[in-house]
C-alpha atoms as a PDB file:
ATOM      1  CA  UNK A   1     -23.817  11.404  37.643  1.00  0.00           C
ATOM      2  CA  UNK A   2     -22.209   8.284  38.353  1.00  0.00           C
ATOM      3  CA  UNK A   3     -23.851   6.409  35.431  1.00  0.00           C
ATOM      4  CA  UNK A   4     -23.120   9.407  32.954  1.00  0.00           C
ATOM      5  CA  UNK A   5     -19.670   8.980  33.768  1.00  0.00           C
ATOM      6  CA  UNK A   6     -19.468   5.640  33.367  1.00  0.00           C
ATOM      7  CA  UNK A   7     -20.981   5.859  30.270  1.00  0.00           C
ATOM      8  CA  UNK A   8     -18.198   8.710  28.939  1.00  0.00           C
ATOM      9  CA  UNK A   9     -15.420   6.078  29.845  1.00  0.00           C
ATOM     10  CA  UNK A  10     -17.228   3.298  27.899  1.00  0.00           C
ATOM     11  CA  UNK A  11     -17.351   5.623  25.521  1.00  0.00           C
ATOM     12  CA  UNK A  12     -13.697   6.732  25.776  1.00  0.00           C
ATOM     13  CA  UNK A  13     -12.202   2.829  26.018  1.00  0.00           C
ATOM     14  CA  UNK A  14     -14.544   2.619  22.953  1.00  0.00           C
ATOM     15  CA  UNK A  15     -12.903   4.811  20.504  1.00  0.00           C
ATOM     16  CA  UNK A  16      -9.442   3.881  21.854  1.00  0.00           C
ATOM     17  CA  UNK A  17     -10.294   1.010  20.604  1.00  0.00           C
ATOM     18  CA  UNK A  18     -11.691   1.617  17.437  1.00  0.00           C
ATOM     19  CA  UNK A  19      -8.512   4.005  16.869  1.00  0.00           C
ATOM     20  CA  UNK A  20      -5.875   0.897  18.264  1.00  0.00           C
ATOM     21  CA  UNK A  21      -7.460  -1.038  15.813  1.00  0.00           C
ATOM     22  CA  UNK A  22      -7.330   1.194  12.733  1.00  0.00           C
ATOM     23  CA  UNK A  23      -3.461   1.645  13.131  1.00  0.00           C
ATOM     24  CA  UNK A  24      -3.259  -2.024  13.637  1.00  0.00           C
ATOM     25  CA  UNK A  25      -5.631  -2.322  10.193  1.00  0.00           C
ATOM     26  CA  UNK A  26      -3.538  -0.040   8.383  1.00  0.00           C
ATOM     27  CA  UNK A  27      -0.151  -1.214   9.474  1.00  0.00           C
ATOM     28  CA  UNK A  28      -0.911  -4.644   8.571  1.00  0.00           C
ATOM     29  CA  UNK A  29      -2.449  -3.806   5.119  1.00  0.00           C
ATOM     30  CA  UNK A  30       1.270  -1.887   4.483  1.00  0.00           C
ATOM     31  CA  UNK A  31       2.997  -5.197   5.129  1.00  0.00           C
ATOM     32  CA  UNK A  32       1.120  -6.568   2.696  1.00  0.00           C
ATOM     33  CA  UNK A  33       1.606  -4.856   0.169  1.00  0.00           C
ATOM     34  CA  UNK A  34       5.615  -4.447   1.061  1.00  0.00           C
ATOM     35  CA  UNK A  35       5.861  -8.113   0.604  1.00  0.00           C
ATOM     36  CA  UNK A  36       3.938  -8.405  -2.360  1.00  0.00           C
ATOM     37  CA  UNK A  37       7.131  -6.059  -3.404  1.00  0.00           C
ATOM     38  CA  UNK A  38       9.615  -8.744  -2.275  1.00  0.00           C
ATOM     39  CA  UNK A  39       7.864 -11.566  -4.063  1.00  0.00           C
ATOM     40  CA  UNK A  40       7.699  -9.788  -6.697  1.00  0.00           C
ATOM     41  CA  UNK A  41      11.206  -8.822  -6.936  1.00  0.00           C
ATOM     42  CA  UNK A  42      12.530 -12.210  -5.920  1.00  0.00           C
ATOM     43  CA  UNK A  43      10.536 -13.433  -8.915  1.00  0.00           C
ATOM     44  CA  UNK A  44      12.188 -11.190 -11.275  1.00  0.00           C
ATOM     45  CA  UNK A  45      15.643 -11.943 -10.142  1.00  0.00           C
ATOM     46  CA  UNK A  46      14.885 -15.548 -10.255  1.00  0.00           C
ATOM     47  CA  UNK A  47      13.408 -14.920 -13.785  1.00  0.00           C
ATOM     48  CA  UNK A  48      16.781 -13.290 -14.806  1.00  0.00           C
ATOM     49  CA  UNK A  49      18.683 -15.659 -13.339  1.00  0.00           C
ATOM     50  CA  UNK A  50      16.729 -18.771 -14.983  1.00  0.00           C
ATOM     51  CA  UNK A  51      17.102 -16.920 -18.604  1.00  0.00           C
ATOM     52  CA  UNK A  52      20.864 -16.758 -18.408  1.00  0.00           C
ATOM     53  CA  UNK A  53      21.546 -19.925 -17.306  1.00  0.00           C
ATOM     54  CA  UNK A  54      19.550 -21.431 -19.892  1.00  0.00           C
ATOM     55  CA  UNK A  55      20.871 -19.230 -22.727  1.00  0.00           C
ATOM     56  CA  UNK A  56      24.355 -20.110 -21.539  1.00  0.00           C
ATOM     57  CA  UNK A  57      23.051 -23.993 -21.456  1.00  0.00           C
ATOM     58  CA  UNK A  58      21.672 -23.672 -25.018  1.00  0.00           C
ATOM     59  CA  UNK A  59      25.093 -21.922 -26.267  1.00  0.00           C
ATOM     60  CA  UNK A  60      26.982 -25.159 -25.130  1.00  0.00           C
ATOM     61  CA  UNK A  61      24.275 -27.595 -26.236  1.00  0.00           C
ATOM     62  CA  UNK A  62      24.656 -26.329 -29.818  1.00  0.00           C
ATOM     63  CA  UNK A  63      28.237 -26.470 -29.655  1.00  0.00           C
ATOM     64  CA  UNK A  64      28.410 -30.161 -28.147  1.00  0.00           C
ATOM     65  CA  UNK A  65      25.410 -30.599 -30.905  1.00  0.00           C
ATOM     66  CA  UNK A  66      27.984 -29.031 -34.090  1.00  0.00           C
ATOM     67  CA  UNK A  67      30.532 -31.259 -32.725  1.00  0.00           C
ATOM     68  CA  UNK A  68      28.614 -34.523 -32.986  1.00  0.00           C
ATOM     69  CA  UNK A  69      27.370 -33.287 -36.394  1.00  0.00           C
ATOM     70  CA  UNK A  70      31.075 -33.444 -37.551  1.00  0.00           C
ATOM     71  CA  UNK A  71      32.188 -36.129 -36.590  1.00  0.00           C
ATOM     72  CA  UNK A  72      28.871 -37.844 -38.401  1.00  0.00           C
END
């Protein structure tokens, strides 16, 4: 009886385990794929960001560029 016993807890600790490390499986895999959300909006913000400050940078090199053409 002892032996069959010992074998139930083995069994027991087994699928504790097994179960600790699905929730530890699927908790990492949806912090993954939360941060590839960040990145992702970072990126676009940064993309934004980098489009209007080089349309506003083109706006006044055209400008300084007209008034050089001017004076010429």
């Amino acid at each position: 009886m002892t032996s069959q016993q010992g074998g139930e807890d083995n069994y027991m600790w087994n699928n504790l385990k097994r179960y600790a490390q699905s929730l530890v499986t699927s908790f990492v895999a949806g912090e993954e794929g939360q941060g590839l959300v960040e990145y992702s909006l970072i990126l676009a913000l940064v993309s934004i960001a980098a489009i209007l400050a080089l349309t506003n940078l083109g706006a006044a090199i055209v400008a300084e560029l007209e008034v050089v053409t001017g004076a010429l």
